[in-house]
Protein backbone atom coordinates (compact mmCIF):
# COMPACT_ATOMS: atom_id res chain seq x y z
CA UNK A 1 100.63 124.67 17.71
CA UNK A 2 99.88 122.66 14.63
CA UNK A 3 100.62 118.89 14.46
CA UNK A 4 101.69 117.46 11.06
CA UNK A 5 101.90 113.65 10.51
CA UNK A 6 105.95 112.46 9.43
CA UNK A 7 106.56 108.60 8.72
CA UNK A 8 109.28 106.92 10.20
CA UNK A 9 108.98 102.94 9.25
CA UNK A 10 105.59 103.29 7.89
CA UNK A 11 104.70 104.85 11.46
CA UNK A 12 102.51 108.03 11.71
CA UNK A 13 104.42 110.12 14.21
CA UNK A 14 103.44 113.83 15.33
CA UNK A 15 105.61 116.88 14.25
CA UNK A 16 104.87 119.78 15.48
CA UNK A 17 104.54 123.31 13.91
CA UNK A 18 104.91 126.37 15.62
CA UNK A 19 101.61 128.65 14.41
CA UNK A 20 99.44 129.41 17.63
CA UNK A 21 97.36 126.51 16.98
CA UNK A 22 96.63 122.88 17.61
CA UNK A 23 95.40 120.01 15.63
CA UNK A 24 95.05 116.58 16.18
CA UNK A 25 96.95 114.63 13.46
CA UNK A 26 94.58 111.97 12.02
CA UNK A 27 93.90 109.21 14.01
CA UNK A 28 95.83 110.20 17.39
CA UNK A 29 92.78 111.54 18.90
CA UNK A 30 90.18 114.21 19.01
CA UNK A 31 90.76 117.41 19.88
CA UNK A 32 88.96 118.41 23.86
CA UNK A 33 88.99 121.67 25.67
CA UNK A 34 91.64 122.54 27.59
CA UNK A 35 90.32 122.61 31.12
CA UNK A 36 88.90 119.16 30.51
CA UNK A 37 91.77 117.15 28.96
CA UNK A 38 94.31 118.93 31.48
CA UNK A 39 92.07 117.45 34.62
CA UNK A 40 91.70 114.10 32.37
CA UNK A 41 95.56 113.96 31.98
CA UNK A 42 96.40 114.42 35.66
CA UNK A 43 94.14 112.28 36.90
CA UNK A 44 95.29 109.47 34.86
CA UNK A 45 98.57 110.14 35.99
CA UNK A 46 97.44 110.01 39.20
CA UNK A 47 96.03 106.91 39.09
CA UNK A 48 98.63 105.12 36.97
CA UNK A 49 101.30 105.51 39.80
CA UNK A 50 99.06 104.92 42.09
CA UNK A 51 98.23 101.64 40.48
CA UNK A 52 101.90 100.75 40.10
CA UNK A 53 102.62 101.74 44.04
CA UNK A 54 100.64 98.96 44.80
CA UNK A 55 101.25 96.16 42.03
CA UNK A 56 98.50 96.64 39.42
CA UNK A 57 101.39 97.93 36.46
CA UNK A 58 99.85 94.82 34.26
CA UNK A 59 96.65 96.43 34.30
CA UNK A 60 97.94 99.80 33.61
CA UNK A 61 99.79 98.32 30.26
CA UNK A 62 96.73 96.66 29.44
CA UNK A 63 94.87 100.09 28.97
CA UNK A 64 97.62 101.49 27.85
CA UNK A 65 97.55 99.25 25.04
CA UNK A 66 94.02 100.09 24.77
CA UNK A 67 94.49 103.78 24.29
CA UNK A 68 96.83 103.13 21.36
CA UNK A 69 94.70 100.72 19.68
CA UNK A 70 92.19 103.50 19.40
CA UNK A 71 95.36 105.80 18.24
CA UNK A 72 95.07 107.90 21.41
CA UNK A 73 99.22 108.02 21.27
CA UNK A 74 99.35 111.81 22.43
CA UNK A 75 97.06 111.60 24.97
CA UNK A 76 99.45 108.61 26.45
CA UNK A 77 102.59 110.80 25.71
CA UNK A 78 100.81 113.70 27.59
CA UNK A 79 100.08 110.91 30.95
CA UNK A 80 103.58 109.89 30.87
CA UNK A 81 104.94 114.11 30.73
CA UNK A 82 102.29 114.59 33.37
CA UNK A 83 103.63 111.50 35.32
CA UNK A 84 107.41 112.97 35.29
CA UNK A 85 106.40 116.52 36.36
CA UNK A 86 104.76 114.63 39.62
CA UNK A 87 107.65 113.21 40.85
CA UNK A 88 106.11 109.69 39.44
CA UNK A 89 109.21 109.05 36.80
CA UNK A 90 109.97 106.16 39.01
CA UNK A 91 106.82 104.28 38.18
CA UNK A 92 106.82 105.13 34.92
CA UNK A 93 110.19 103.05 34.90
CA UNK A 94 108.43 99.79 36.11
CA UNK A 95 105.73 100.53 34.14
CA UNK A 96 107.78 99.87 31.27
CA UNK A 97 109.62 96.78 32.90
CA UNK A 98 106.47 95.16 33.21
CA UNK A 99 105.14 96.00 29.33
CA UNK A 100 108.09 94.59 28.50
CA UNK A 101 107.65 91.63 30.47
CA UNK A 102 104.24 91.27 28.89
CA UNK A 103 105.39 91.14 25.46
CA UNK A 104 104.84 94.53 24.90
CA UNK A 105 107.49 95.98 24.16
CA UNK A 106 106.53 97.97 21.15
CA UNK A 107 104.46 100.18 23.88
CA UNK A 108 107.85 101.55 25.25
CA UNK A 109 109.17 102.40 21.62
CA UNK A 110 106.07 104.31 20.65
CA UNK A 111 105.71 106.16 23.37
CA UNK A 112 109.86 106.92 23.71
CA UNK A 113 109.49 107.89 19.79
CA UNK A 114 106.57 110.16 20.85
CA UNK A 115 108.61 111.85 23.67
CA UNK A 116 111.70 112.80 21.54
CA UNK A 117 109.53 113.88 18.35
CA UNK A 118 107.26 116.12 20.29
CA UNK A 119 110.44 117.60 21.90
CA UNK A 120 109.76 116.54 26.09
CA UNK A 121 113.38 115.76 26.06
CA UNK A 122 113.52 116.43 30.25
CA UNK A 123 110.44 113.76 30.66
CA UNK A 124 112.25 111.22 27.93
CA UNK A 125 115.71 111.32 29.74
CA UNK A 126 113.74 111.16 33.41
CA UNK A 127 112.20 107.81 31.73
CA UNK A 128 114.44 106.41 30.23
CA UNK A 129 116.59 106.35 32.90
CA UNK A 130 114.04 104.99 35.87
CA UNK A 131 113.37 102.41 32.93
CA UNK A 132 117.10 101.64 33.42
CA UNK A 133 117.14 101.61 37.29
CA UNK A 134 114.19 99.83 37.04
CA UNK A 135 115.03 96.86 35.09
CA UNK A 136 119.06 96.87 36.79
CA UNK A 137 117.12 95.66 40.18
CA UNK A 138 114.45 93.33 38.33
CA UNK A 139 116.33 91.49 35.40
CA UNK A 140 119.59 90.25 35.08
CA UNK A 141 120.39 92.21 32.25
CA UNK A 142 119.76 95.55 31.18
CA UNK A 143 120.61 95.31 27.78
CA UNK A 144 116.69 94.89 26.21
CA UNK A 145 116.35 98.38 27.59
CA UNK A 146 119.80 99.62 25.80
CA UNK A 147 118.50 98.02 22.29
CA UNK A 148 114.23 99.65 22.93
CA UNK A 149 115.72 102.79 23.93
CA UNK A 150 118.24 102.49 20.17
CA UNK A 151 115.32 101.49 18.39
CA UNK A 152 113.17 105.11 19.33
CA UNK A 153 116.36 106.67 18.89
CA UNK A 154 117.27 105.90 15.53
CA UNK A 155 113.38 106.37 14.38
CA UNK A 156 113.90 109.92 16.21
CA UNK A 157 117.12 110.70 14.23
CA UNK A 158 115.58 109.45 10.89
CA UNK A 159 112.82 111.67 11.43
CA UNK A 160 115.19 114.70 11.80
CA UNK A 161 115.11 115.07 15.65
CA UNK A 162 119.02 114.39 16.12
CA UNK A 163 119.13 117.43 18.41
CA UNK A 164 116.51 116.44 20.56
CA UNK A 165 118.23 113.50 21.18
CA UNK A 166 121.66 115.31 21.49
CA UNK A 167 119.58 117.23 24.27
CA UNK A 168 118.18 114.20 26.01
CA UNK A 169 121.72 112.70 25.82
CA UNK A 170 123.03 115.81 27.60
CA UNK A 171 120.26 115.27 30.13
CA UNK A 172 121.60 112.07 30.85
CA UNK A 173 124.84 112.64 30.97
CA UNK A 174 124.19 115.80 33.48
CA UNK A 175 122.21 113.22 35.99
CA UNK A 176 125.27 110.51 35.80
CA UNK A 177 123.77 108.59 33.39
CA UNK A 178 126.80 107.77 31.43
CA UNK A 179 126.71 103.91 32.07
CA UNK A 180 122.91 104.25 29.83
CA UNK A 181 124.18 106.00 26.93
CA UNK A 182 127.18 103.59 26.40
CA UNK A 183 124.93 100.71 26.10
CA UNK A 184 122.86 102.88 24.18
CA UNK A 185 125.61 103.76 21.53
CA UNK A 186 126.59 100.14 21.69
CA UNK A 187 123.19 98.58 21.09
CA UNK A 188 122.75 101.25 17.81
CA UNK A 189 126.11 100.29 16.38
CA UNK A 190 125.34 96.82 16.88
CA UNK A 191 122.42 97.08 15.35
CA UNK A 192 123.54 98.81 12.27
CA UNK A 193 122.95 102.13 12.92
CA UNK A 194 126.53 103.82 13.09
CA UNK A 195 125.09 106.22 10.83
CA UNK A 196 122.18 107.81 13.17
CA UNK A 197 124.88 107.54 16.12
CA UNK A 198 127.25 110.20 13.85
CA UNK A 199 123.85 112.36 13.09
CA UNK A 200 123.57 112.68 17.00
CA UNK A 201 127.58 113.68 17.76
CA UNK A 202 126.68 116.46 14.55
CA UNK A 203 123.86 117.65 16.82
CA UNK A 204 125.71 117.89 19.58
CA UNK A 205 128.03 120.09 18.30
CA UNK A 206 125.55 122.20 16.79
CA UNK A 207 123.77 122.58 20.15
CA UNK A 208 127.35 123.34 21.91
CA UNK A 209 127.53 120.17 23.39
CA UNK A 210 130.92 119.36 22.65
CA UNK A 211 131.83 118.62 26.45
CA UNK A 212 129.13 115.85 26.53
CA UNK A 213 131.12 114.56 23.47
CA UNK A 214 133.94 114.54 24.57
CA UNK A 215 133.11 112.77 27.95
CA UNK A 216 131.10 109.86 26.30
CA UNK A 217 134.30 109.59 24.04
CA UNK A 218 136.49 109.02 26.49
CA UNK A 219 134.42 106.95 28.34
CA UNK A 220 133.84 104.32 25.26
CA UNK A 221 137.53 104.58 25.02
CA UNK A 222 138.32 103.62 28.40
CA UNK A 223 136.08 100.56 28.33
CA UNK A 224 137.47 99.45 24.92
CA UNK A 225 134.86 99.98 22.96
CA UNK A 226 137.17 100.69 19.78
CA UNK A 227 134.80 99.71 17.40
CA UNK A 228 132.14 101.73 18.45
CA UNK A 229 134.21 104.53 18.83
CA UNK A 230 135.32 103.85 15.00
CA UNK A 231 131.76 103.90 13.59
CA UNK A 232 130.58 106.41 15.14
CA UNK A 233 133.71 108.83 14.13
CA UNK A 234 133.29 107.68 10.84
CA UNK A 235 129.72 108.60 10.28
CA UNK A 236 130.71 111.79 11.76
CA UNK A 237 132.79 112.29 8.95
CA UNK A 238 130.73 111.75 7.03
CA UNK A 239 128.22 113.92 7.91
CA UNK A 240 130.53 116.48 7.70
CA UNK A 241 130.92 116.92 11.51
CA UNK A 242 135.02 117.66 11.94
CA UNK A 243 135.40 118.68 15.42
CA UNK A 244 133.04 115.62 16.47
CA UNK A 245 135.17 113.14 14.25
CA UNK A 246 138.58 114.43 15.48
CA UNK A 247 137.06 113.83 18.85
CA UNK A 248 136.49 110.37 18.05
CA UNK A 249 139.20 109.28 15.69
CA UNK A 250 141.76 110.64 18.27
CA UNK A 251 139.81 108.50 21.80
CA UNK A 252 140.02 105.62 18.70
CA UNK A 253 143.68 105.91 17.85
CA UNK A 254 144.62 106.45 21.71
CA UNK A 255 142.66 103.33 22.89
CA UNK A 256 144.25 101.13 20.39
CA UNK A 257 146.78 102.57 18.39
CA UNK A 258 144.70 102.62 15.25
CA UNK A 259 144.85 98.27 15.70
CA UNK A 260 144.18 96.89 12.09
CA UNK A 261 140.46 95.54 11.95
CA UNK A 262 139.59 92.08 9.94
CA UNK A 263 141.01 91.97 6.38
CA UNK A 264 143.98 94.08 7.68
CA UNK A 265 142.30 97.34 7.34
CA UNK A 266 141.13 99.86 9.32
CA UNK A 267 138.07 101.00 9.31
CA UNK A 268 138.92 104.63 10.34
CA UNK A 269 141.70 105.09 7.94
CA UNK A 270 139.68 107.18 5.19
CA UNK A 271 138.29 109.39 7.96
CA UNK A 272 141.70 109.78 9.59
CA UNK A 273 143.66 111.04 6.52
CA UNK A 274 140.69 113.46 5.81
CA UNK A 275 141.05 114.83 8.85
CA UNK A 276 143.73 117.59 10.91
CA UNK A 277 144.90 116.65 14.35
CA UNK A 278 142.04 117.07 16.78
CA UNK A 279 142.60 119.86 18.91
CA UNK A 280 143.69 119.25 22.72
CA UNK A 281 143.21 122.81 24.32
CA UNK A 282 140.69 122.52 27.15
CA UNK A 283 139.82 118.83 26.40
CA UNK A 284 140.24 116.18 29.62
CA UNK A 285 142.86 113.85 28.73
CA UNK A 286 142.05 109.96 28.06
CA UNK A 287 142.78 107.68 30.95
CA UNK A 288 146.21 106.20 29.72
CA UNK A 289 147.29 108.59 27.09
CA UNK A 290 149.71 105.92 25.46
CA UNK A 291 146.58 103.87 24.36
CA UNK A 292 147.50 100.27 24.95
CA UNK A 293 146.41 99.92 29.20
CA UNK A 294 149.95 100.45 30.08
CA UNK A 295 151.60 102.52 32.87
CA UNK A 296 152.16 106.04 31.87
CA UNK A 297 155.54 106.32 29.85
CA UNK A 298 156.28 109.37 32.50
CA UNK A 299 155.52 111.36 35.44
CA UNK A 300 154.29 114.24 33.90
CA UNK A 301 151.42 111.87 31.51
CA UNK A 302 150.39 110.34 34.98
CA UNK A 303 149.45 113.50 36.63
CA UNK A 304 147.59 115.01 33.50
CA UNK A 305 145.37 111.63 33.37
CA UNK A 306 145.05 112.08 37.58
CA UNK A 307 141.95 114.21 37.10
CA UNK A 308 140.10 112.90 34.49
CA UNK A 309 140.51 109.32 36.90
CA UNK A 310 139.46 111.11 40.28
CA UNK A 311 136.54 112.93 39.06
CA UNK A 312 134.03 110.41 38.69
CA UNK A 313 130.92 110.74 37.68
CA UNK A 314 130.88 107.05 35.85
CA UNK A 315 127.96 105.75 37.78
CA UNK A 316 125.73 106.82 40.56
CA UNK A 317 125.37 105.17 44.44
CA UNK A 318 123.10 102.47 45.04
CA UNK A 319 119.75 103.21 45.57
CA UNK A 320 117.86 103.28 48.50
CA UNK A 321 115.55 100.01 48.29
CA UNK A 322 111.77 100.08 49.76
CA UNK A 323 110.48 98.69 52.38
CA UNK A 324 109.85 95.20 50.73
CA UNK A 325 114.18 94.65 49.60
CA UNK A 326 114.69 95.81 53.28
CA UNK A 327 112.11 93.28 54.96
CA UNK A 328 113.35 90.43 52.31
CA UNK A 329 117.20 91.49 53.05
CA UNK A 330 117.03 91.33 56.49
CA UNK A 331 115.34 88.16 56.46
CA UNK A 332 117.81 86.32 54.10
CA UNK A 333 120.74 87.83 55.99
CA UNK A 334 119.17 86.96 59.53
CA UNK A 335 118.29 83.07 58.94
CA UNK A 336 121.63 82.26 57.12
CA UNK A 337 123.47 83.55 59.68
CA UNK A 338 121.67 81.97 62.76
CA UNK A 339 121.71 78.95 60.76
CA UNK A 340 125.24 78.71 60.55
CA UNK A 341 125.94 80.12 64.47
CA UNK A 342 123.45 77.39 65.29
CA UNK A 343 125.67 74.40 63.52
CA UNK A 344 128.30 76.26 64.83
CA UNK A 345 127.44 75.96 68.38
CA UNK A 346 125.70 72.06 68.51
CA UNK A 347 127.96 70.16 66.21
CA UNK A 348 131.02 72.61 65.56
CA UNK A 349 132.13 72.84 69.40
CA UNK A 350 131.76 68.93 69.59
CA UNK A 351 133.73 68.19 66.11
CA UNK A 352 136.12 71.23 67.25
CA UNK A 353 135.01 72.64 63.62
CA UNK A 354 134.61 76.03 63.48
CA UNK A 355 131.64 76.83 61.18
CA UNK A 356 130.92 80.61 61.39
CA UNK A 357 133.97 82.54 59.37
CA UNK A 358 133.72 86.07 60.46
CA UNK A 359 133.75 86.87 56.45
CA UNK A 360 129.92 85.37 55.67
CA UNK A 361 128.67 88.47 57.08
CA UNK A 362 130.24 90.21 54.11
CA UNK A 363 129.27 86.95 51.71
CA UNK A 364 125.50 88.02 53.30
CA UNK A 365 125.69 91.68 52.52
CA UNK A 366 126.70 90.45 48.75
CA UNK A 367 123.93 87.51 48.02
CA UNK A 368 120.90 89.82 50.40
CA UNK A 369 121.98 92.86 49.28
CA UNK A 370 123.05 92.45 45.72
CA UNK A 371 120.95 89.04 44.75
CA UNK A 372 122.13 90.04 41.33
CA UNK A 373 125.85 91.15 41.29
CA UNK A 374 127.98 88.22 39.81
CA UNK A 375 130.08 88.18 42.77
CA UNK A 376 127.27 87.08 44.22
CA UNK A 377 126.26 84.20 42.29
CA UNK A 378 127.05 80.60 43.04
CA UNK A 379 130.28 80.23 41.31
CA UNK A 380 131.57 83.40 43.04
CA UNK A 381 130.65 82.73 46.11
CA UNK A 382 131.68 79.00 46.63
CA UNK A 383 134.38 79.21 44.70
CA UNK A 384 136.06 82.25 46.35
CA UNK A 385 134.95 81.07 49.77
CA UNK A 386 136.90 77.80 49.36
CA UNK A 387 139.49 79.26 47.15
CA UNK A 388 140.55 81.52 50.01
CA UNK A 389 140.72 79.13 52.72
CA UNK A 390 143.06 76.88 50.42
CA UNK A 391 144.93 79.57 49.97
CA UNK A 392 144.98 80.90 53.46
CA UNK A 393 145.76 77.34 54.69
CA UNK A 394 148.62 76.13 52.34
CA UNK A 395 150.55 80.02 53.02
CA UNK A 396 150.05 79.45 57.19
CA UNK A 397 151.72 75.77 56.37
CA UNK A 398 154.61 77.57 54.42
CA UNK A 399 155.20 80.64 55.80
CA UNK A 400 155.62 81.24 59.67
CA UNK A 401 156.02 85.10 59.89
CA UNK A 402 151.96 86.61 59.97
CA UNK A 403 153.43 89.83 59.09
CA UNK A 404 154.29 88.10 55.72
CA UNK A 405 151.85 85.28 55.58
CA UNK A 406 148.80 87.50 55.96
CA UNK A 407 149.52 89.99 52.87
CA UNK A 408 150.81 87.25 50.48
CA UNK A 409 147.39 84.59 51.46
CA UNK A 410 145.19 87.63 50.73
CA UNK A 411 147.01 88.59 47.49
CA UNK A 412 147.31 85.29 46.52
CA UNK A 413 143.72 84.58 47.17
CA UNK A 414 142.42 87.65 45.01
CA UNK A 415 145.27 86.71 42.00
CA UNK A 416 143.45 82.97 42.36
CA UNK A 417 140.05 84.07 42.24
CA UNK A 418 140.40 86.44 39.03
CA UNK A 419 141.92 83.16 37.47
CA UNK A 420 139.65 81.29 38.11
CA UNK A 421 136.08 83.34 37.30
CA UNK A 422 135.30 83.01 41.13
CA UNK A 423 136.01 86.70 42.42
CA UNK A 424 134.00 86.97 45.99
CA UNK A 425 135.64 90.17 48.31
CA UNK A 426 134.89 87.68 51.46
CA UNK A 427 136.95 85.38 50.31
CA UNK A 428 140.09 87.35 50.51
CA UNK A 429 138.92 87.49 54.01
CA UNK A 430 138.77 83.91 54.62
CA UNK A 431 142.19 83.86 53.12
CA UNK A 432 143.61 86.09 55.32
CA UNK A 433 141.98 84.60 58.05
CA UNK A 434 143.37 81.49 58.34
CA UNK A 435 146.89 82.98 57.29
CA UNK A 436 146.88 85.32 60.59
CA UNK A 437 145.43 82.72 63.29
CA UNK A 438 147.86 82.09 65.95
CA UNK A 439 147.71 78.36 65.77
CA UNK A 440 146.30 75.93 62.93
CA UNK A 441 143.27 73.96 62.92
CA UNK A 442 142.85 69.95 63.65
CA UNK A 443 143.08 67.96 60.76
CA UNK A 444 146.54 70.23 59.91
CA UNK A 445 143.86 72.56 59.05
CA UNK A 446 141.79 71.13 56.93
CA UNK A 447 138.88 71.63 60.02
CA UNK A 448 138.77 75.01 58.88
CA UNK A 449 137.93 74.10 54.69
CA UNK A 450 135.38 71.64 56.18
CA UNK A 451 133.76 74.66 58.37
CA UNK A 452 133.71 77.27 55.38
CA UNK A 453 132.23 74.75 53.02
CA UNK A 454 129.48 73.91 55.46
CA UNK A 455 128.72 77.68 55.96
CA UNK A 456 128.68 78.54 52.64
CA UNK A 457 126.30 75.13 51.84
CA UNK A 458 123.54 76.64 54.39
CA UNK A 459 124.13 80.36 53.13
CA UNK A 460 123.90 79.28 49.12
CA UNK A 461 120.30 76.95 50.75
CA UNK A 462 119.17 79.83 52.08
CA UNK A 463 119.55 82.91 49.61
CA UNK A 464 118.20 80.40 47.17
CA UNK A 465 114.43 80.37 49.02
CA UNK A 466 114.70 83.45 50.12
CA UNK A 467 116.00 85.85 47.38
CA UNK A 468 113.41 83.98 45.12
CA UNK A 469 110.33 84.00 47.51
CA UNK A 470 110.44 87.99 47.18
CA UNK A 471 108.87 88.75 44.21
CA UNK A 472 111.02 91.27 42.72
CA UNK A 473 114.05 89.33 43.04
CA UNK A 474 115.58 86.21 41.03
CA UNK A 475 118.52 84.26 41.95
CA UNK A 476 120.73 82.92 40.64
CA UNK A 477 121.44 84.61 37.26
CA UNK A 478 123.75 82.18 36.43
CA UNK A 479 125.27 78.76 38.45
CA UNK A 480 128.41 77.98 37.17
């Protein structure tokens, strides 16, 4: 195996050759016998996740960034291959978190351009996708990891590896992925590159992918992504990939009924003339086959979308924290909670106030559980705690018959909450509540408002110390 040097950006990257030999490309290393750079390689991997087990990732970047000052970039791809095969990929995921975190980002693109190029496709999607997982539980956003992961992309595709990349996209895809590789797609087309985005749907199809396609193309359709959708069919055209444009064009004209971009144009309307109607044998229809988020026009359109609905497959379950979430969850849930039954007992008996709402053990699942789900923040959770018991209050005044009251408050409640920004599941319960208690509260009610905002005042206290005491967790990600 023979390694020749390519440039992408005025970076050296490997390519290799297929001729029963192996050469180090200039300045990526010197070349070591087998035996001994196969025990140096495993070792290091060993140690590396070993390192990040038990908090030392910093140092880990810091030689990492060693080794590639020294341009010892396949030795480094080699640690990370070696880390995958040992069940490690998990590390390797915070291990990119924390470059990142560090300022060091260009680490993760090197080495993610080194993976693709040098064709580990299995090890880049295992990455890339604990890099995801990794940085879901310790940021707020995911995104930077979208726009790294578009950036080695893109230097992958204009280096002529679209099908490795087709192939790691597959990978993906197969492992339930699919939530990565829209924001993937996204970040590229954001970013300009609409163009490398087509080159990849043309190497699909050449590697018989056309499934994959399809899936991710109904999947930007159903989450609206229209102009996405459009530049990436177009640059299919372009590239002279039919089949993968028709694909496209039709998710694009389905979504939104080919809606006129800025100016009055649309973008897709060259492409769309040049092209025959896209075939529909064995192809799993779009979500709402009339394209504009309405009803089905008929029976028979609402069971052919049933399927494609019920299958799934658009995300993965949560995953099982360690034993630090668990220790730090069970601690926030545990004090809030005998905070509030505490209050509850001293001063809520005495002021006949009734302070601990059966739904905070939900609201305690959500901001111990979840520290970073927005209907766990703040907004959410004050404002659909009170929200409901408004609600719940004002439909017990009105309405006399529970068998009535109790739907309508928790309807109501959930209607009032999407309104308002402020959606928090327990709060439908606190509607609902209220709206099914046999008699009403002193105050002609108002007892019970006054208990739910003094719960949810000692709850908000204490998932703020607590959720940011752990050090893996941050809250809030937003206030208001």
């Amino acid at each position: 195996m023979k390694e020749t040097v390519i440039r992408v950006e005025d970076q050296p990257l490997p390519r290799p050759v297929d001729d029963g030999s192996l050469e180090w490309a200039p300045g990526v290393g010197v070349g070591l016998p087998d035996r001994v750079r196969d025990a140096s390689v495993s070792v290091s991997a060993a140690l590396i996740a070993t390192a990040v087990r038990n908090g030392a990732a910093g140092a880990m970047v810091a030689t990492t960034r060693i080794l590639l000052a020294f341009n010892a970039l396949a030795f480094s791809r080699q640690v990370v291959v070696a880390m995958v095969n040992r069940g490690s990929a998990a590390e390797a995921g915070q291990l990119c978190c924390v470059a990142v975190e560090g300022g060091n980002s260009d680490i993760v693109v090197r080495l993610s351009i080194e993976l693709l190029v040098s064709g580990f496709t299995r090890e880049a999607a295992a990455v890339a996708a604990a890099f995801y997982a990794a940085a879901r539980m310790r940021w707020a956003s995911a995104d930077p990891v979208a726009q790294l992961l578009s950036q080695a992309i893109v230097a992958a595709v204009r280096a002529e590896h679209a099908e490795q990349v087709a192939d790691v996209t597959d990978q993906l895809v197969e492992g339930s992925q699919n939530e990565l590789v829209l924001d993937i797609m996204r970040a590229m087309v954001a970013e300009g590159h609409g163009q490398e985005a087509g080159e990849i749907s043309v190497a699909a199809l050449k590697l018989g992918k056309a499934d994959v396609l399809s899936q991710i193309t109904h999947e930007l359709g159903g989450a609206g992504e229209v102009g996405v959708l459009t530049s990436v069919g177009v640059n299919a055209a372009v590239a002279g990939a039919k089949a993968a444009a028709d694909s496209l064009m039709e998710a694009t004209t389905h979504l939104a009924g080919c809606q006129p971009c800025a100016g009055g144009a649309c973008a897709a309307e060259p492409a769309l003339k040049a092209l025959p109607p896209a075939p529909t044998a064995g192809k799993s229809p779009a979500p709402s086959e009339n394209g504009k988020g309405l009803p089905p026009e008929s029976w028979s359109e609402y069971f052919r979308g049933l399927p494609y609905k019920l299958r799934g497959g658009l995300d993965t379950a949560l995953p099982i924290p360690d034993v630090h979430e668990l220790f730090w969850s069970f601690v926030g849930a545990f004090v809030s909670i005998m905070a509030i039954s505490l209050l509850n007992h001293f001063a809520g008996v005495e002021e006949q106030i009734v302070y601990l709402v059966g739904s905070f053990g939900a609201s305690a699942v959500l901001l111990f559980a979840v520290t970073e789900s927005k209907l766990a923040q703040p907004r959410n959770f004050v404002g659909g705690q009170i929200l409901g018991a408004l609600v719940g209050l004002g439909i017990r005044h009105a309405i006399h018959v529970p068998w009535v009251a109790s739907p309508l408050a928790m309807a109501l409640s959930l209607t009032g909450m999407q309104l308002t920004s402020t959606t928090h599941p327990p709060g439908g319960a606190t509607a609902l509540i209220i709206a099914a208690s046999a008699s009403i509260p002193k105050w002609a009610g108002f007892s019970y408002v006054v208990g739910v905002a003094g719960g949810c005042a000692i709850m908000l206290a204490v998932a703020l110390i607590t959720n940011n005491l752990a050090p893996r967790r941050r809250y809030p990600t937003f206030w208001w």
